[in-house]
PDB file of N, CA and C in Angstrom:
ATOM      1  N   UNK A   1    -176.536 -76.486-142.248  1.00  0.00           N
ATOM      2  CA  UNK A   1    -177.168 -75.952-143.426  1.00  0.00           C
ATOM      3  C   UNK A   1    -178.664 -75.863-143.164  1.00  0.00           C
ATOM      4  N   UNK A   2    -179.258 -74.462-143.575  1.00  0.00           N
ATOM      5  CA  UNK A   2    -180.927 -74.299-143.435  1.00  0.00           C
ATOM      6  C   UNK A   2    -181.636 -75.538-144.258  1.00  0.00           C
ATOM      7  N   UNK A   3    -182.807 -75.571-143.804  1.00  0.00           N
ATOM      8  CA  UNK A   3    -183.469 -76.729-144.452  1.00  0.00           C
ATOM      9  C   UNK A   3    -184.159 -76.169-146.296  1.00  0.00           C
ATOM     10  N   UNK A   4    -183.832 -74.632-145.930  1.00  0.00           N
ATOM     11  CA  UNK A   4    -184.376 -74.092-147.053  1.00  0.00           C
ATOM     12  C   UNK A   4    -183.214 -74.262-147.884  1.00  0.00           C
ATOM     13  N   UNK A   5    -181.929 -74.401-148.267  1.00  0.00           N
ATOM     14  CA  UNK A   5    -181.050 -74.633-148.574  1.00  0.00           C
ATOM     15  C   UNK A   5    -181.097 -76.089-149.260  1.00  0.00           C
ATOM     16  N   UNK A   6    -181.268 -76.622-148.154  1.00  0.00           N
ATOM     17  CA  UNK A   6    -181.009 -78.238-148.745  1.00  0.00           C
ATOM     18  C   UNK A   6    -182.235 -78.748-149.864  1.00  0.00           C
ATOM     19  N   UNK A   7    -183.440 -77.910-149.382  1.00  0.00           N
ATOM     20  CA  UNK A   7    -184.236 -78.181-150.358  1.00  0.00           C
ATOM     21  C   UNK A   7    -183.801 -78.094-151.680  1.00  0.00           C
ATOM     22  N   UNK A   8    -183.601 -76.292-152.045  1.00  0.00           N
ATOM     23  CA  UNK A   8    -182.847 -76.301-152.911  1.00  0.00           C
ATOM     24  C   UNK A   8    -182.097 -76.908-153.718  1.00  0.00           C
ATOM     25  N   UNK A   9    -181.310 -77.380-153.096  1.00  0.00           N
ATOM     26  CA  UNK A   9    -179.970 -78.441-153.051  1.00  0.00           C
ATOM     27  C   UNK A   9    -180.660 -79.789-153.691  1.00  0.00           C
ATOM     28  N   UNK A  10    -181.673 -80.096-153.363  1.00  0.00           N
ATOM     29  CA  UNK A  10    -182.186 -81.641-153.842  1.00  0.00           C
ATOM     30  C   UNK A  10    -183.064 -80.942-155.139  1.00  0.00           C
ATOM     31  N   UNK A  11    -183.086 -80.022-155.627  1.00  0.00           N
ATOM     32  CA  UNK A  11    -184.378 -79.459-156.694  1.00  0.00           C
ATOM     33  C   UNK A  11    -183.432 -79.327-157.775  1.00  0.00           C
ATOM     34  N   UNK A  12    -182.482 -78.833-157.704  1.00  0.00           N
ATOM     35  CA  UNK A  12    -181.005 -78.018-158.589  1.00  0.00           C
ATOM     36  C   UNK A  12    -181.245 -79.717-159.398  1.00  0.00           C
ATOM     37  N   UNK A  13    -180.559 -79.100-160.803  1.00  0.00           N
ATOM     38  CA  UNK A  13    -180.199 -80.198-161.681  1.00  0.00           C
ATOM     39  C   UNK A  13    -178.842 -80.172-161.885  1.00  0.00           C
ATOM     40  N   UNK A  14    -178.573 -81.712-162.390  1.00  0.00           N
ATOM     41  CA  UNK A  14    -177.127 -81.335-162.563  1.00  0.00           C
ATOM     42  C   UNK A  14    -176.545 -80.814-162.789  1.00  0.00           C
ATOM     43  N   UNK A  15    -176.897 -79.957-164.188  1.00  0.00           N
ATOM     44  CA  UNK A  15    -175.849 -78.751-164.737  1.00  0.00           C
ATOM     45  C   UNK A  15    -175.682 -77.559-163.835  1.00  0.00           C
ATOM     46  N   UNK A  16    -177.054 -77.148-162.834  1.00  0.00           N
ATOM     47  CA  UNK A  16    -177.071 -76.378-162.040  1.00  0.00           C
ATOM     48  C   UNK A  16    -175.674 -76.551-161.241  1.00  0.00           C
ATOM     49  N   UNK A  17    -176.064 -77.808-160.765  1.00  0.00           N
ATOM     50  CA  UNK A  17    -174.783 -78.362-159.394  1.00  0.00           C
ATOM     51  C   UNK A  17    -173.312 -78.282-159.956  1.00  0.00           C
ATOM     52  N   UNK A  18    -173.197 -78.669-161.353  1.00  0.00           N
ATOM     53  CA  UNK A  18    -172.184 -78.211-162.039  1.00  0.00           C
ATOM     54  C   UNK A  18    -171.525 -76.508-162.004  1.00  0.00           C
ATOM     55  N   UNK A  19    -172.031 -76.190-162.545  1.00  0.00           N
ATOM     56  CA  UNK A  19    -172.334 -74.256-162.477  1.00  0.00           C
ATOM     57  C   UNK A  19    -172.054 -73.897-161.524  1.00  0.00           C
ATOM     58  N   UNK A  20    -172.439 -74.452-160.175  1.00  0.00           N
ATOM     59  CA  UNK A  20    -172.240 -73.582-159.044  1.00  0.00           C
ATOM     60  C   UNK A  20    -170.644 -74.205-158.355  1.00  0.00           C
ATOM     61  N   UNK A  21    -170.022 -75.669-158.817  1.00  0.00           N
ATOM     62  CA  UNK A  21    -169.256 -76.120-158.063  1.00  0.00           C
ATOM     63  C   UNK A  21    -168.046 -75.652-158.706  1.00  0.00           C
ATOM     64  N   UNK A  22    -168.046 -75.081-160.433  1.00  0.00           N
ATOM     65  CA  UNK A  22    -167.263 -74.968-161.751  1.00  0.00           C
ATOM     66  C   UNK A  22    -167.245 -73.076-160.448  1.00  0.00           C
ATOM     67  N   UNK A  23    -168.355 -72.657-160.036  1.00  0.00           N
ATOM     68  CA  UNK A  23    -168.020 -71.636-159.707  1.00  0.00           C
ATOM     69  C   UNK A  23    -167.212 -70.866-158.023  1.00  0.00           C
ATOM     70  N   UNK A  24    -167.108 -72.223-157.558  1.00  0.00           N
ATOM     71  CA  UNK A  24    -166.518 -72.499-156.393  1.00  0.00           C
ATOM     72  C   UNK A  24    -165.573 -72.885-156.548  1.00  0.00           C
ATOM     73  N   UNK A  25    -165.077 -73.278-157.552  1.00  0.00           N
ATOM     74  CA  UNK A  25    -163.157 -73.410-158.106  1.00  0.00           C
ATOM     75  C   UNK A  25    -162.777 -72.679-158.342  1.00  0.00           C
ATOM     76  N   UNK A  26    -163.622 -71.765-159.030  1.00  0.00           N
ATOM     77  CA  UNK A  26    -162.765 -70.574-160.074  1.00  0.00           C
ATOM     78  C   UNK A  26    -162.489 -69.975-158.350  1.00  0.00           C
ATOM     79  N   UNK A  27    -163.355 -69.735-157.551  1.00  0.00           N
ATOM     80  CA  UNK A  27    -163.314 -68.764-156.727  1.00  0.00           C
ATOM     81  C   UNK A  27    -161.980 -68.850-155.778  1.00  0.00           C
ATOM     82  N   UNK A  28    -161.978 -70.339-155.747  1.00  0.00           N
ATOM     83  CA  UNK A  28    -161.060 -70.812-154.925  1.00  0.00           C
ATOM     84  C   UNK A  28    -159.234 -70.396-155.576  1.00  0.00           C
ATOM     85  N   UNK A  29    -158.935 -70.629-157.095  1.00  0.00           N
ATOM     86  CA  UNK A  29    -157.851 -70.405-157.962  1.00  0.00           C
ATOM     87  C   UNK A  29    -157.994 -68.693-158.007  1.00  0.00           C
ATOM     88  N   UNK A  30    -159.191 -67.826-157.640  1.00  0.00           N
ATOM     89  CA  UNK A  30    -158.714 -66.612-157.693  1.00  0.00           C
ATOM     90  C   UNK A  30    -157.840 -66.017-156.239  1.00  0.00           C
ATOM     91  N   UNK A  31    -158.566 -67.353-155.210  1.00  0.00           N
ATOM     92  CA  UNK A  31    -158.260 -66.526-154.094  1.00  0.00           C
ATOM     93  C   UNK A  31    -156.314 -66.991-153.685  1.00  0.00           C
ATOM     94  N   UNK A  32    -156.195 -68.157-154.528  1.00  0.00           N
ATOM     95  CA  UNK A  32    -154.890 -68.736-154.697  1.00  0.00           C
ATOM     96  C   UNK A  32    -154.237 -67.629-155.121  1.00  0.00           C
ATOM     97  N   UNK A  33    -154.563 -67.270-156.009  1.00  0.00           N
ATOM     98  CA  UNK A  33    -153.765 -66.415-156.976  1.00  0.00           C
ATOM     99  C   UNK A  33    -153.235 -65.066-156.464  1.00  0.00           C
ATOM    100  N   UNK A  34    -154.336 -64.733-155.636  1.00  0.00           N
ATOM    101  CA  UNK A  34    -154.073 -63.392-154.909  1.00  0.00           C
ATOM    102  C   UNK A  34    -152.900 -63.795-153.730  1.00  0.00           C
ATOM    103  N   UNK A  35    -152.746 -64.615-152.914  1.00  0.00           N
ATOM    104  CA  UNK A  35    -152.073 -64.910-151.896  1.00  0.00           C
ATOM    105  C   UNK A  35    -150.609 -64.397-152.363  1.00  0.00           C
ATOM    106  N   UNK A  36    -150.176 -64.279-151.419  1.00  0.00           N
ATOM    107  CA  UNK A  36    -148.691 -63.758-151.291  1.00  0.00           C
ATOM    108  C   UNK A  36    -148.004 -65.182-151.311  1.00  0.00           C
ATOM    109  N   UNK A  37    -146.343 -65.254-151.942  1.00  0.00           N
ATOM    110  CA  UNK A  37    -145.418 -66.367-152.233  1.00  0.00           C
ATOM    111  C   UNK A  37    -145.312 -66.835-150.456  1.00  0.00           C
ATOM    112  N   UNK A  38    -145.638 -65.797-149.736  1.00  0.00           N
ATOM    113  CA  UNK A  38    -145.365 -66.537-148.436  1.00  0.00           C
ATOM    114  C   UNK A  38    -146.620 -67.336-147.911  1.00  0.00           C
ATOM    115  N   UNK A  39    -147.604 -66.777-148.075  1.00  0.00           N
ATOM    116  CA  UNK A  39    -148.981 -67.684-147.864  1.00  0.00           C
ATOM    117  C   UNK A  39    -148.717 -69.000-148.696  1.00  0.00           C
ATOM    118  N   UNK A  40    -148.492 -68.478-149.771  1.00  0.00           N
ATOM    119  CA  UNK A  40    -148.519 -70.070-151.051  1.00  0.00           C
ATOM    120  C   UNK A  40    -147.078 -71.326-150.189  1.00  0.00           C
ATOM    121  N   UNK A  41    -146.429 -70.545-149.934  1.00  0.00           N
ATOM    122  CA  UNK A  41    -144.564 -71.591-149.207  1.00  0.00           C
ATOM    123  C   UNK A  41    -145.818 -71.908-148.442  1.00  0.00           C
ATOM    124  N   UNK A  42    -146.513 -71.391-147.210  1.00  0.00           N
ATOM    125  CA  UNK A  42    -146.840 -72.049-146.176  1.00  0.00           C
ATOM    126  C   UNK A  42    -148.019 -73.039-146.428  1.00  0.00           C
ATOM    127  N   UNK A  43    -148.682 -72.968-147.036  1.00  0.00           N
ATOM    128  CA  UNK A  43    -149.201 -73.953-147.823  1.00  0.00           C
ATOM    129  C   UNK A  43    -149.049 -75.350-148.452  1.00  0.00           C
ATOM    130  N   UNK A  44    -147.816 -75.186-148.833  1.00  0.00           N
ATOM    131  CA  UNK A  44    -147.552 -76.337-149.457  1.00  0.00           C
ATOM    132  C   UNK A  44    -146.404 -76.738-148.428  1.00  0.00           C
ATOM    133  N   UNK A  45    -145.913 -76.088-147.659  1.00  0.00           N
ATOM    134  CA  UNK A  45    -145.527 -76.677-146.894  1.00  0.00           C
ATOM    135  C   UNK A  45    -146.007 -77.443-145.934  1.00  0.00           C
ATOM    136  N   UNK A  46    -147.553 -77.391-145.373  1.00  0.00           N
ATOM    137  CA  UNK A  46    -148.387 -77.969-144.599  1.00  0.00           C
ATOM    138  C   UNK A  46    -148.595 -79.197-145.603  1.00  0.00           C
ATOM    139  N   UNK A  47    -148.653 -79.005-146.598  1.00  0.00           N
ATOM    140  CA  UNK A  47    -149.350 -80.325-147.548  1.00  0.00           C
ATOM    141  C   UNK A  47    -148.001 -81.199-147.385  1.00  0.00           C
ATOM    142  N   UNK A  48    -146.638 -81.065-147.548  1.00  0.00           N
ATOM    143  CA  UNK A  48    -145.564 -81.584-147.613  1.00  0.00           C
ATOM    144  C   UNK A  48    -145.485 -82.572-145.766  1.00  0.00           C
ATOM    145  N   UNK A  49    -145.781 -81.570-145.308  1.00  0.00           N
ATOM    146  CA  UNK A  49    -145.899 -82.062-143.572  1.00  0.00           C
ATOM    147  C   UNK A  49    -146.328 -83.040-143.816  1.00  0.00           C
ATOM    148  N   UNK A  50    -148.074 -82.791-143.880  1.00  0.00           N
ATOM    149  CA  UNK A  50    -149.114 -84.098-143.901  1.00  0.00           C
ATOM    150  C   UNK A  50    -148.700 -85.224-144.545  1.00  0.00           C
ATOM    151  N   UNK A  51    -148.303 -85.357-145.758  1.00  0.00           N
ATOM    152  CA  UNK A  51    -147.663 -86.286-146.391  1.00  0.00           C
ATOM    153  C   UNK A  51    -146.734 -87.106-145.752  1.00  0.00           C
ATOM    154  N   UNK A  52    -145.882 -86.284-145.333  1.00  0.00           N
ATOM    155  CA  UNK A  52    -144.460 -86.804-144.646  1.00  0.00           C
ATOM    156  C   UNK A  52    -145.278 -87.693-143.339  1.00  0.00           C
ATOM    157  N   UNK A  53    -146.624 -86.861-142.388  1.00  0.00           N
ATOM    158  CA  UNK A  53    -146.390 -87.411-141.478  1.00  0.00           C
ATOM    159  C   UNK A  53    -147.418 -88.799-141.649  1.00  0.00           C
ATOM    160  N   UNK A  54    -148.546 -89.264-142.964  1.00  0.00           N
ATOM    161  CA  UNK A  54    -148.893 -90.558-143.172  1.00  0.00           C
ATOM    162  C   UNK A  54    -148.083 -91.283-143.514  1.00  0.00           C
ATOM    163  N   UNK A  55    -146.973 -90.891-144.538  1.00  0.00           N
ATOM    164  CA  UNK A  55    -145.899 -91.883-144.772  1.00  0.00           C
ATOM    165  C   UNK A  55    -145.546 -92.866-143.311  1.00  0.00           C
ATOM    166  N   UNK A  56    -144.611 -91.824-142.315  1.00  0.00           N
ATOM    167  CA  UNK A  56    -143.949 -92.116-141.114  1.00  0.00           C
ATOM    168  C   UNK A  56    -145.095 -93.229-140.392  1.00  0.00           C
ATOM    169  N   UNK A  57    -146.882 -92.911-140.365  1.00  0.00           N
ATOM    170  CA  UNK A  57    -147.684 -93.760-139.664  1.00  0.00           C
ATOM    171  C   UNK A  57    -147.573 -95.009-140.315  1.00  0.00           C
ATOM    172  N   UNK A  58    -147.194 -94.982-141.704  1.00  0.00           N
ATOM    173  CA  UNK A  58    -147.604 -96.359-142.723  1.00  0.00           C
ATOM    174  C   UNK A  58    -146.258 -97.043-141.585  1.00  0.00           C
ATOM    175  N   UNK A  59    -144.971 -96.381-141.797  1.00  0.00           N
ATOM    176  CA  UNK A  59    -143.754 -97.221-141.918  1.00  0.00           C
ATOM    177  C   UNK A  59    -143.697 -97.618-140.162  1.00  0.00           C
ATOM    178  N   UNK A  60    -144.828 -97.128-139.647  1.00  0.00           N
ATOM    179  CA  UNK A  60    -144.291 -97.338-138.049  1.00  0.00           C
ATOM    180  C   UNK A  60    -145.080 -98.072-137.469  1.00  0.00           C
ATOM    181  N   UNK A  61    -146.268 -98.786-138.499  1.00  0.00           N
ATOM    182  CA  UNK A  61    -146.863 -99.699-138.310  1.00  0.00           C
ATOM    183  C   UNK A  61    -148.566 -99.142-137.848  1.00  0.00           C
ATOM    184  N   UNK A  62    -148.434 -97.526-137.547  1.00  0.00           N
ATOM    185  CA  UNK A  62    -149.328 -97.350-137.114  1.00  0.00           C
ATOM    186  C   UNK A  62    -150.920 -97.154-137.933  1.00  0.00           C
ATOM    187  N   UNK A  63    -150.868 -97.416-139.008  1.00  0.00           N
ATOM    188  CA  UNK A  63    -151.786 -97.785-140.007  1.00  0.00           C
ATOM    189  C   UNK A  63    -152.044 -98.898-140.693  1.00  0.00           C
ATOM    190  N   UNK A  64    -152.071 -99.949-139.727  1.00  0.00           N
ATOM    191  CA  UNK A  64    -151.667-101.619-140.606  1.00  0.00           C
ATOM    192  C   UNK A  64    -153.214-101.881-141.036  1.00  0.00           C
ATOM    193  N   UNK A  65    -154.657-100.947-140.350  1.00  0.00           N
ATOM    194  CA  UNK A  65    -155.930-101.285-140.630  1.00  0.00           C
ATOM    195  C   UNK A  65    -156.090-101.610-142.207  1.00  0.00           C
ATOM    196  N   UNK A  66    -155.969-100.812-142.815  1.00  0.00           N
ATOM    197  CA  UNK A  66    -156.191-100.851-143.902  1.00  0.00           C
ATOM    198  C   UNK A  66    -155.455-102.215-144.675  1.00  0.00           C
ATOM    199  N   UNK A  67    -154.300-102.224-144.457  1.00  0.00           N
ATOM    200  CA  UNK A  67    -153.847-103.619-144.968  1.00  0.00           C
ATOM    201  C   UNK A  67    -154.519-104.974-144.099  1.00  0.00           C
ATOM    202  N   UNK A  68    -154.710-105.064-143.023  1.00  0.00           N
ATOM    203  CA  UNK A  68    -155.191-105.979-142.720  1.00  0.00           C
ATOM    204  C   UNK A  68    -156.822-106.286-142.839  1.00  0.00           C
ATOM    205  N   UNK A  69    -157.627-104.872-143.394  1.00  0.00           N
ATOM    206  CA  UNK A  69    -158.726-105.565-143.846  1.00  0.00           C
ATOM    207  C   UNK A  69    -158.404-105.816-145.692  1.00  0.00           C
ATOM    208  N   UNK A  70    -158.051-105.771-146.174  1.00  0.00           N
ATOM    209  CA  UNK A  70    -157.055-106.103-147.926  1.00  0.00           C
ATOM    210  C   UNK A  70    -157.080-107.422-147.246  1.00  0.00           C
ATOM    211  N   UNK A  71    -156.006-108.160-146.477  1.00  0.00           N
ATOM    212  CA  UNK A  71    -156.026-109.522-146.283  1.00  0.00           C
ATOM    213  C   UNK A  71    -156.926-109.869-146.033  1.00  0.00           C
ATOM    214  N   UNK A  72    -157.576-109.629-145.420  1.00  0.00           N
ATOM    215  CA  UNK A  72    -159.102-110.203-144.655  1.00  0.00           C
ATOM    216  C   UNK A  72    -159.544-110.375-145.575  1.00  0.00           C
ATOM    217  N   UNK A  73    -160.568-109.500-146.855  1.00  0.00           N
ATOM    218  CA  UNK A  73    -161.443-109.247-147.770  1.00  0.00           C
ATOM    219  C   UNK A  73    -160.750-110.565-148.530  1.00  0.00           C
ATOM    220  N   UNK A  74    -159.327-110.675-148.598  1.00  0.00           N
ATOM    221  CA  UNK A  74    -158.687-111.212-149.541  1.00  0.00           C
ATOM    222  C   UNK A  74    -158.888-112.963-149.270  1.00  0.00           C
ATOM    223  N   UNK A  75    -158.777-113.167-148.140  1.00  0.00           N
ATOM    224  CA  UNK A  75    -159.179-114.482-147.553  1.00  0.00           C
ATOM    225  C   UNK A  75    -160.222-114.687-147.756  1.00  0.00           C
ATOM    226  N   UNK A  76    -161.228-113.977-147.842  1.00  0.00           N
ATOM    227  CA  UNK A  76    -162.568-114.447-147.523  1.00  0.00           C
ATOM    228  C   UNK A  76    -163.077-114.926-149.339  1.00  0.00           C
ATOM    229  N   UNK A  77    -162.421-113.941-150.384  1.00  0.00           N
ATOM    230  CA  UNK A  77    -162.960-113.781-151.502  1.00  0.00           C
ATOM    231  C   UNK A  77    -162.287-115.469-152.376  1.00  0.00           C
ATOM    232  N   UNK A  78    -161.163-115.734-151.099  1.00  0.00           N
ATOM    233  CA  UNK A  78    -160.367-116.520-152.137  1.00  0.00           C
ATOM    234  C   UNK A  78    -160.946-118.125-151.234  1.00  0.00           C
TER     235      UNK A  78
END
């Protein structure tokens, strides 16, 4: 991002930042809307993937970080 940008970016007030992000949804639900039922299947079929494939990391042990800092934090607090 230009530095002239970010300036910007730090000057904008909230409602501004509001306005423009309220206008980056709409943009986003128009461009949804236009997509074809086969763009939209493939879509949610990628989201269905991803899902499926953190589940499979939880159950295969390959994400135990997160639970083992929960215990950790949990030891330390108790």
């Amino acid at each position: 991002m230009g530095q002239r940008s970010q300036q910007r970016r730090v000057e904008e007030t909230e409602e501004q930042r509001n306005s423009r992000l309220a206008v980056m949804g709409q943009r986003g639900q128009e461009r949804r809307a236009e997509g074809t039922d086969e763009q939209r299947n493939s879509r949610l079929s990628a989201m269905v993937q991803h899902a499926r494939e953190g589940r499979l990391n939880v159950i295969e042990g390959q994400n135990q970080h997160p639970i083992q800092t929960f215990y950790a934090a949990r030891t330390v607090l108790n």
